[in-house]
PDB file of N, CA and C in Angstrom:
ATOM      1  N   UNK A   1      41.145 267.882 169.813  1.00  0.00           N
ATOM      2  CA  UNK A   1      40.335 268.230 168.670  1.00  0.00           C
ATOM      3  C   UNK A   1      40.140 266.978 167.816  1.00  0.00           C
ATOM      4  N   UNK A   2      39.085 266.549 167.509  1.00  0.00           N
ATOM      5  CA  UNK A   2      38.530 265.181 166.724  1.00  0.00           C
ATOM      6  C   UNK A   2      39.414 265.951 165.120  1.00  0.00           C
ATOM      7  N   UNK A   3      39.434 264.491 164.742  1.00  0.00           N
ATOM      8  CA  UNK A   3      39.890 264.671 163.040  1.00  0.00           C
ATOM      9  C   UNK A   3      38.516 264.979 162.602  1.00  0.00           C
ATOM     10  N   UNK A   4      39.086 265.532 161.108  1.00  0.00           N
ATOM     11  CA  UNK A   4      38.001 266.022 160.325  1.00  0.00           C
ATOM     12  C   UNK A   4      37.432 265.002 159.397  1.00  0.00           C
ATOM     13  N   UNK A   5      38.206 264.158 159.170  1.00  0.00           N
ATOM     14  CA  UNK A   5      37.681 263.325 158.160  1.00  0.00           C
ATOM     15  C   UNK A   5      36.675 261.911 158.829  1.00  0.00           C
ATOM     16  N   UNK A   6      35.975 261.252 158.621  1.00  0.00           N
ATOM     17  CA  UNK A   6      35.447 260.732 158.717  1.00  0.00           C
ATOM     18  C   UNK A   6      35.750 259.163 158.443  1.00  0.00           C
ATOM     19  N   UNK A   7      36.481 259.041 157.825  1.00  0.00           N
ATOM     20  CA  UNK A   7      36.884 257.893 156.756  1.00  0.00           C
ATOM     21  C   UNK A   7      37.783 256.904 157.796  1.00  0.00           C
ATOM     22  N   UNK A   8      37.220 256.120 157.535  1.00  0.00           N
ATOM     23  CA  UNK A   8      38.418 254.337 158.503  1.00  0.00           C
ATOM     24  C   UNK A   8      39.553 254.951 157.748  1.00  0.00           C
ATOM     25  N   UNK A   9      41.199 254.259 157.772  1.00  0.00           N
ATOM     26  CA  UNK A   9      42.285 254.395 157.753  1.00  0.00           C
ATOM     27  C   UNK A   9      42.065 253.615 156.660  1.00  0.00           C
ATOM     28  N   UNK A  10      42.980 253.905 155.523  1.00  0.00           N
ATOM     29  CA  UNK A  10      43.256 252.940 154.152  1.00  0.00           C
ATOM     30  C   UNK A  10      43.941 251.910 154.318  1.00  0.00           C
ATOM     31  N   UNK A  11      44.609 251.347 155.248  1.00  0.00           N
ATOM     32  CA  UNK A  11      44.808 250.015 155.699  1.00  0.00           C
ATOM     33  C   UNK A  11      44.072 249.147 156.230  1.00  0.00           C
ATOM     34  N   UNK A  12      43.599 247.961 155.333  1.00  0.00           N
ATOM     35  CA  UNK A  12      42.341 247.441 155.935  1.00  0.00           C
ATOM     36  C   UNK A  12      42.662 246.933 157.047  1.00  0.00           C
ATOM     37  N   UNK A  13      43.772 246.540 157.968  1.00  0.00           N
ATOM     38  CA  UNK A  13      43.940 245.781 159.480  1.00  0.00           C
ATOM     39  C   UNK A  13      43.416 246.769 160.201  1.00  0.00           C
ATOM     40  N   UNK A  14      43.830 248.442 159.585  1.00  0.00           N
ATOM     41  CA  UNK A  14      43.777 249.108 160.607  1.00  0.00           C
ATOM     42  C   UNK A  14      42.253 249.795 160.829  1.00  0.00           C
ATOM     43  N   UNK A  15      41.925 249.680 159.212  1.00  0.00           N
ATOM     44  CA  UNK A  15      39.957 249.755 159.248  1.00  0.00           C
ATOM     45  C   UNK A  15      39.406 249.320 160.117  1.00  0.00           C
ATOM     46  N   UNK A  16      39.734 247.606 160.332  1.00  0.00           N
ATOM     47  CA  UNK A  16      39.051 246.913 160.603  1.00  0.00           C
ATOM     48  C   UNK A  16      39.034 246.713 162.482  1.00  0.00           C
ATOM     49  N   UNK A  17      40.087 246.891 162.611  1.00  0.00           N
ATOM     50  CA  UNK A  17      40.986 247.456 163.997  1.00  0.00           C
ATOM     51  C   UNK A  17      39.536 248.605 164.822  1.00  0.00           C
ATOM     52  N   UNK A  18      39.761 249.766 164.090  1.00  0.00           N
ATOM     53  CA  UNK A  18      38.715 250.998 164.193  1.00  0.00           C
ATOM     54  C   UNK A  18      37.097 250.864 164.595  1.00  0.00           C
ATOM     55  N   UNK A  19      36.983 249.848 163.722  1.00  0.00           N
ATOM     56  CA  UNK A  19      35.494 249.210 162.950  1.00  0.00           C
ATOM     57  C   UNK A  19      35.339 248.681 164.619  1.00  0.00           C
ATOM     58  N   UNK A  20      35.900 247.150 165.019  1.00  0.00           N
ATOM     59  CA  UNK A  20      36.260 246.728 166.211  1.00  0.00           C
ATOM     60  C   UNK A  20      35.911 247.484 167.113  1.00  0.00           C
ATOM     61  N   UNK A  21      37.122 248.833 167.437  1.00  0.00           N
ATOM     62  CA  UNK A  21      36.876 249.283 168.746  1.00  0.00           C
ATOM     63  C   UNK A  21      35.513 250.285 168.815  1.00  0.00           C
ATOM     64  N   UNK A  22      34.908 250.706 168.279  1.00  0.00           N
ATOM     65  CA  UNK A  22      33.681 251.176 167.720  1.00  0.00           C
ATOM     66  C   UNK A  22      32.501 250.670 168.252  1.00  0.00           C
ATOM     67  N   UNK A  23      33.166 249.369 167.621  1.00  0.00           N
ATOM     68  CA  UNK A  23      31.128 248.346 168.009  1.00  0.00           C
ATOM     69  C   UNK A  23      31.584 247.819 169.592  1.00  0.00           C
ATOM     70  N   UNK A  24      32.662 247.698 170.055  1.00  0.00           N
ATOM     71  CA  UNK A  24      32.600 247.411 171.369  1.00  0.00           C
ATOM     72  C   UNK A  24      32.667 248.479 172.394  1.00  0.00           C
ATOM     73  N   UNK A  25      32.772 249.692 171.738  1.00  0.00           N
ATOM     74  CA  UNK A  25      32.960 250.993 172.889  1.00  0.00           C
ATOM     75  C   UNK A  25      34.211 251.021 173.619  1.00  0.00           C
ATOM     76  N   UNK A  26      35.286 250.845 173.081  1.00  0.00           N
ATOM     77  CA  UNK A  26      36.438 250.724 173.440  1.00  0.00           C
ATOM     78  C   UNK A  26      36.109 252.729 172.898  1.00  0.00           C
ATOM     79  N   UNK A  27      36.260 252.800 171.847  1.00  0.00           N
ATOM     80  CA  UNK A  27      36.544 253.930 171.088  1.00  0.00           C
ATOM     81  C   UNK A  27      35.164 254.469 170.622  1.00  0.00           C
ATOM     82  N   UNK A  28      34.637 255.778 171.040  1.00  0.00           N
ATOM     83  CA  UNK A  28      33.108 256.101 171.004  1.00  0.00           C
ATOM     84  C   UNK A  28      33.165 256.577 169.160  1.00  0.00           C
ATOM     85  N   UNK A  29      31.905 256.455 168.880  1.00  0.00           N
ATOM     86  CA  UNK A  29      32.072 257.005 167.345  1.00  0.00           C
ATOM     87  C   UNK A  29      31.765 258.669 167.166  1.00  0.00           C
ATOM     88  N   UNK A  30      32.225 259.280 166.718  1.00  0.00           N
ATOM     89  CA  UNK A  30      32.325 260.551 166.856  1.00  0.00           C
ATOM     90  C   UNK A  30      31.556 261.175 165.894  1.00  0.00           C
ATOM     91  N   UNK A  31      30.424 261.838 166.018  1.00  0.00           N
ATOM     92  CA  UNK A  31      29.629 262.085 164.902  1.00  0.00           C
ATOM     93  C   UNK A  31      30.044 263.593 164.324  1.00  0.00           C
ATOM     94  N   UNK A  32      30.352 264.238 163.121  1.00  0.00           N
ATOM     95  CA  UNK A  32      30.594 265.459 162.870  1.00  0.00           C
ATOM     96  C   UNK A  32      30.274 266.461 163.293  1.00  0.00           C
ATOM     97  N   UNK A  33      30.357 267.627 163.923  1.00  0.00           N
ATOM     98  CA  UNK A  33      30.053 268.574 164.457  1.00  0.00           C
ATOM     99  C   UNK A  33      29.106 269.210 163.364  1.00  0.00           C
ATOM    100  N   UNK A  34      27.759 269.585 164.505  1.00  0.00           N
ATOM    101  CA  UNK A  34      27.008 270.830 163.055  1.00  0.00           C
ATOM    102  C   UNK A  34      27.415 271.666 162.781  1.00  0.00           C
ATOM    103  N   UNK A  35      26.984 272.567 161.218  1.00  0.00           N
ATOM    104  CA  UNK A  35      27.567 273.691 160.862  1.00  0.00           C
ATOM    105  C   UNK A  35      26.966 274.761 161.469  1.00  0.00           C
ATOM    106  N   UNK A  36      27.463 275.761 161.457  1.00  0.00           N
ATOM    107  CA  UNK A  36      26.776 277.105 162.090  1.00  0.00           C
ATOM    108  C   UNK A  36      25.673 277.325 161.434  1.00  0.00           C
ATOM    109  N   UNK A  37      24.747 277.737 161.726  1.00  0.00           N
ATOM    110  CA  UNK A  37      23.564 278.280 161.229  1.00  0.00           C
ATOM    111  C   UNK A  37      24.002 279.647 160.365  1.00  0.00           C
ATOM    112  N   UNK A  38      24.741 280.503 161.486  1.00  0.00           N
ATOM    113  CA  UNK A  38      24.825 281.607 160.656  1.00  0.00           C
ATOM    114  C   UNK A  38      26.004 281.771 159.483  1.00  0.00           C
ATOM    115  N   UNK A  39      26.862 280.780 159.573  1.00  0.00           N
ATOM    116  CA  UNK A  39      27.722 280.925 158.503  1.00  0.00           C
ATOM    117  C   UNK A  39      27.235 280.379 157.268  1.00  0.00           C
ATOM    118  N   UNK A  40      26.259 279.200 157.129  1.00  0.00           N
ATOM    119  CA  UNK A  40      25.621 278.479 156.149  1.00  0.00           C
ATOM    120  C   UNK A  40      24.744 279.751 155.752  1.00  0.00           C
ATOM    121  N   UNK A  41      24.153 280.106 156.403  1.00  0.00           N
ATOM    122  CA  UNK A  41      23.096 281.342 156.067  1.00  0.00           C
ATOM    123  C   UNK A  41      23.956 282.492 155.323  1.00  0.00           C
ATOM    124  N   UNK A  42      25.221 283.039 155.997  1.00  0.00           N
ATOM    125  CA  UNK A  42      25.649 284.017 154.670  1.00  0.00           C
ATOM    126  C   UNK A  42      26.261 283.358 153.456  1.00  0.00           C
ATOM    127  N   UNK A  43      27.195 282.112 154.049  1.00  0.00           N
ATOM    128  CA  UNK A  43      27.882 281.077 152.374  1.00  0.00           C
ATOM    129  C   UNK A  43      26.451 281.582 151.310  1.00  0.00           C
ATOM    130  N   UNK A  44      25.129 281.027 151.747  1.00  0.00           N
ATOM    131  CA  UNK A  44      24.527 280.901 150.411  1.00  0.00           C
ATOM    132  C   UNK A  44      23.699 282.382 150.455  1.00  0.00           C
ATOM    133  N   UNK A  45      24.037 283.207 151.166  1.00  0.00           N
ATOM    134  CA  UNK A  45      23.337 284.427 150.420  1.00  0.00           C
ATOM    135  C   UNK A  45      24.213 285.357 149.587  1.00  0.00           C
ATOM    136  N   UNK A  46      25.532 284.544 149.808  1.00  0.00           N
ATOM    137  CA  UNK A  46      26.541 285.012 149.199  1.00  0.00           C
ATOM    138  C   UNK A  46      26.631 284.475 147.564  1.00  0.00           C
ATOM    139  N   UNK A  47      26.492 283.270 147.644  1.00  0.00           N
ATOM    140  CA  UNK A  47      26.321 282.089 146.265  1.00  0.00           C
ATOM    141  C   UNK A  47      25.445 282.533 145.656  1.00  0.00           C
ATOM    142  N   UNK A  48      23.941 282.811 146.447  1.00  0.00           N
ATOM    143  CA  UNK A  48      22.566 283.614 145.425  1.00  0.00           C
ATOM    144  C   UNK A  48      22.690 284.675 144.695  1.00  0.00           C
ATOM    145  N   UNK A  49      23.982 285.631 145.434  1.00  0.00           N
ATOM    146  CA  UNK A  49      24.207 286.863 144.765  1.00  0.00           C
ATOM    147  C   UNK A  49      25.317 286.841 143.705  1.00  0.00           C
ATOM    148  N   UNK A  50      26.210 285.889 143.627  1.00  0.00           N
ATOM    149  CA  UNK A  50      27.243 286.173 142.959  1.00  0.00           C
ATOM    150  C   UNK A  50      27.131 285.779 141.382  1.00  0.00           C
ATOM    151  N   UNK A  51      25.931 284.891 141.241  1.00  0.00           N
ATOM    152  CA  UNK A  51      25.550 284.873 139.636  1.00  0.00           C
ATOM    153  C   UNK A  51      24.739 286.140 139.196  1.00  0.00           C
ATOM    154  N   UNK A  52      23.770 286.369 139.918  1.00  0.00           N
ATOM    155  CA  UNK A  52      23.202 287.886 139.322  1.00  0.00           C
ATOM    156  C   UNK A  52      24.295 288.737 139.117  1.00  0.00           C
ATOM    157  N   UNK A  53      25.256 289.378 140.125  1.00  0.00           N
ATOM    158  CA  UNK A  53      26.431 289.978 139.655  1.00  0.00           C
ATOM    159  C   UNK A  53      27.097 289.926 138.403  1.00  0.00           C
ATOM    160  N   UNK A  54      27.759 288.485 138.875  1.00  0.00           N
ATOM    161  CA  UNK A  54      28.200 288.018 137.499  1.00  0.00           C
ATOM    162  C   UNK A  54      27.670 288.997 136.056  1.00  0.00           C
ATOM    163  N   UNK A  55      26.607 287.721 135.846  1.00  0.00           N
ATOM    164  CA  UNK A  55      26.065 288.367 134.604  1.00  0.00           C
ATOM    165  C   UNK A  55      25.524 290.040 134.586  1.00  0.00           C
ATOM    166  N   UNK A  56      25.241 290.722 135.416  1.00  0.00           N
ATOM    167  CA  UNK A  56      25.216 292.103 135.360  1.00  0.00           C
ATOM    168  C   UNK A  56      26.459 292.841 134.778  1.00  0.00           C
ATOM    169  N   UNK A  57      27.611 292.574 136.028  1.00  0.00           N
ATOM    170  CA  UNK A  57      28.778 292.825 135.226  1.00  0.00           C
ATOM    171  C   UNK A  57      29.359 292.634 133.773  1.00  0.00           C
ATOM    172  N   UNK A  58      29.092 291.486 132.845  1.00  0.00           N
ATOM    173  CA  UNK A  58      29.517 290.835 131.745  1.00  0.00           C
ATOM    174  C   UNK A  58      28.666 291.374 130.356  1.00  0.00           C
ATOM    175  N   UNK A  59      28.962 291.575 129.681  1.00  0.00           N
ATOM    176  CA  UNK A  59      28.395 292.018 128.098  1.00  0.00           C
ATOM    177  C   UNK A  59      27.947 290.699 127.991  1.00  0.00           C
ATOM    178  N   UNK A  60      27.220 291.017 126.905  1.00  0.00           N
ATOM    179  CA  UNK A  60      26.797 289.328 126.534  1.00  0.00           C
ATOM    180  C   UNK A  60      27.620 288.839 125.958  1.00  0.00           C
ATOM    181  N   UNK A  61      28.284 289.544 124.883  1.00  0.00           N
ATOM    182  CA  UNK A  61      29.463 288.855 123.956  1.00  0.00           C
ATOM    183  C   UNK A  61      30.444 287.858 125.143  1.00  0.00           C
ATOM    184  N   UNK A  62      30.539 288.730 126.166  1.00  0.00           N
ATOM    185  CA  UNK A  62      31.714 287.907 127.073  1.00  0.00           C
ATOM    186  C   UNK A  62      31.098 286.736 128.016  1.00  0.00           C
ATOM    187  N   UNK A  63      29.403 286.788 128.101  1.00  0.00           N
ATOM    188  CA  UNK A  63      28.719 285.584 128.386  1.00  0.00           C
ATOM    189  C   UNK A  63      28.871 284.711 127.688  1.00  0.00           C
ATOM    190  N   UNK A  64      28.644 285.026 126.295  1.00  0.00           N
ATOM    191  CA  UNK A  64      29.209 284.063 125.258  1.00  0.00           C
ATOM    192  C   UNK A  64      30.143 283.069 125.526  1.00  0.00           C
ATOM    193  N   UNK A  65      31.535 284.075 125.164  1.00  0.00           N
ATOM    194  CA  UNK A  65      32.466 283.510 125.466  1.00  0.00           C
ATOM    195  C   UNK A  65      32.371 282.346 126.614  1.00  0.00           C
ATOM    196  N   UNK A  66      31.986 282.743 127.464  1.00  0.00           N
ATOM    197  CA  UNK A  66      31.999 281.818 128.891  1.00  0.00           C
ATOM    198  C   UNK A  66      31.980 281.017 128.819  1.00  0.00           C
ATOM    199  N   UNK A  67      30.468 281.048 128.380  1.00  0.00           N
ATOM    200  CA  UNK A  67      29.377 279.990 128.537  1.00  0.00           C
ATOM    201  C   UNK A  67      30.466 278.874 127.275  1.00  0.00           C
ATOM    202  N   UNK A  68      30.933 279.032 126.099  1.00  0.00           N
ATOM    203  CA  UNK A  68      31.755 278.154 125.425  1.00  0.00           C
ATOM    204  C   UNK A  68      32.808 277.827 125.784  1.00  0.00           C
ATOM    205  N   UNK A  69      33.369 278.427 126.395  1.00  0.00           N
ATOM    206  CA  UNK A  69      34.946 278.002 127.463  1.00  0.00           C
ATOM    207  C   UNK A  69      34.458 276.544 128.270  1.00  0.00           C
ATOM    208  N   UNK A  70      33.181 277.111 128.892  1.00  0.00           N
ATOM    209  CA  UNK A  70      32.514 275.919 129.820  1.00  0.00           C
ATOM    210  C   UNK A  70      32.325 275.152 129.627  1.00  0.00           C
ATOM    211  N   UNK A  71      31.491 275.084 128.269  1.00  0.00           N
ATOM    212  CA  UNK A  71      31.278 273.851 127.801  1.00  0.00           C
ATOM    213  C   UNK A  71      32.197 273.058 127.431  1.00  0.00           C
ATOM    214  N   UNK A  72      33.221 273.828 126.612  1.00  0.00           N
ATOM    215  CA  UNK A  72      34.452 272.829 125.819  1.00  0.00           C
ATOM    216  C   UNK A  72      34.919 272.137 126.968  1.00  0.00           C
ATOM    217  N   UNK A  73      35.046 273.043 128.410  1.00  0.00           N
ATOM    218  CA  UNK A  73      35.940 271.802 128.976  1.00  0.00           C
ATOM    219  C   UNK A  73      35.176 270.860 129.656  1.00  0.00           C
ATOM    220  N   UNK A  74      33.603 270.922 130.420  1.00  0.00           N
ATOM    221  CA  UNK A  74      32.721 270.211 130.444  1.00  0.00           C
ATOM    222  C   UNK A  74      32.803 268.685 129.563  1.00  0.00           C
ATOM    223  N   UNK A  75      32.611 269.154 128.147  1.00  0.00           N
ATOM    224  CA  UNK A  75      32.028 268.434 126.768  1.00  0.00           C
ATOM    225  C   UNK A  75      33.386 267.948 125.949  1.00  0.00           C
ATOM    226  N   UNK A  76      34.338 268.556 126.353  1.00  0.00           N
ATOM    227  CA  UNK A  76      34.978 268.608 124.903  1.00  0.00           C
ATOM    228  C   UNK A  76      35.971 267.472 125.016  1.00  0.00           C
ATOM    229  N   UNK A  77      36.580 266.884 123.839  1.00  0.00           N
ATOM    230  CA  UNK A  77      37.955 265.814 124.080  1.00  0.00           C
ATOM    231  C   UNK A  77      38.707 265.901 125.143  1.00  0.00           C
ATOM    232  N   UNK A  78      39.013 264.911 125.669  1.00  0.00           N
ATOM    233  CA  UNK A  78      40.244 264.614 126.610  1.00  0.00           C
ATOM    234  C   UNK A  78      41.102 264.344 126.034  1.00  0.00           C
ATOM    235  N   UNK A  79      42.510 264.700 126.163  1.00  0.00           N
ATOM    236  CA  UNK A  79      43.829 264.031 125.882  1.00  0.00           C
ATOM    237  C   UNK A  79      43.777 262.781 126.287  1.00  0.00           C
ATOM    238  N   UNK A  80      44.453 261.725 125.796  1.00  0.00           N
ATOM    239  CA  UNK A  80      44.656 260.576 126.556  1.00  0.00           C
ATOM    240  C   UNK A  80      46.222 260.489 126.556  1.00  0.00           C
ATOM    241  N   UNK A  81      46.731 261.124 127.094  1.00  0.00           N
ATOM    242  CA  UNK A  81      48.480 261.164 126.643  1.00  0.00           C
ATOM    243  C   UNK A  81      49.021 261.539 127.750  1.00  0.00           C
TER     244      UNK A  81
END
């Protein structure tokens, strides 16, 4: 099973090592496997539905709320401590 990550090794000898066997075909480059069609297709018909919900479910007062929770931590001071 190929690794998932994509990324050279954080040791640059051993980057560079990788990089090497790569461009000479020692070691083939392994391109990511595609995603399913049909799982991408329900993820986002799932994502399209879950904000209409959302807010159906919620009073506005508690949209309110939200929506300012969000922002503060979005917008608001950082500790630096």
């Amino acid at each position: 099973m190929p690794k998932r990550s994509g990324k050279p090794p954080a040791d640059p000898i051993l980057a560079a090592k990788s990089i090497l066997a790569q461009a000479t075909g020692e070691q083939p480059h392994q391109e990511p496997e595609a995603k399913d069609p049909a799982a991408v297709a329900l993820g986002r018909r799932g994502g399209l539905k879950g904000g209409l919900a959302r807010k159906a479910a919620l009073t506005p007062e508690q949209r309110k709320e939200s929506a300012k929770k969000a922002a503060e931590a979005r917008w608001g001071t950082k500790d630096k401590g």
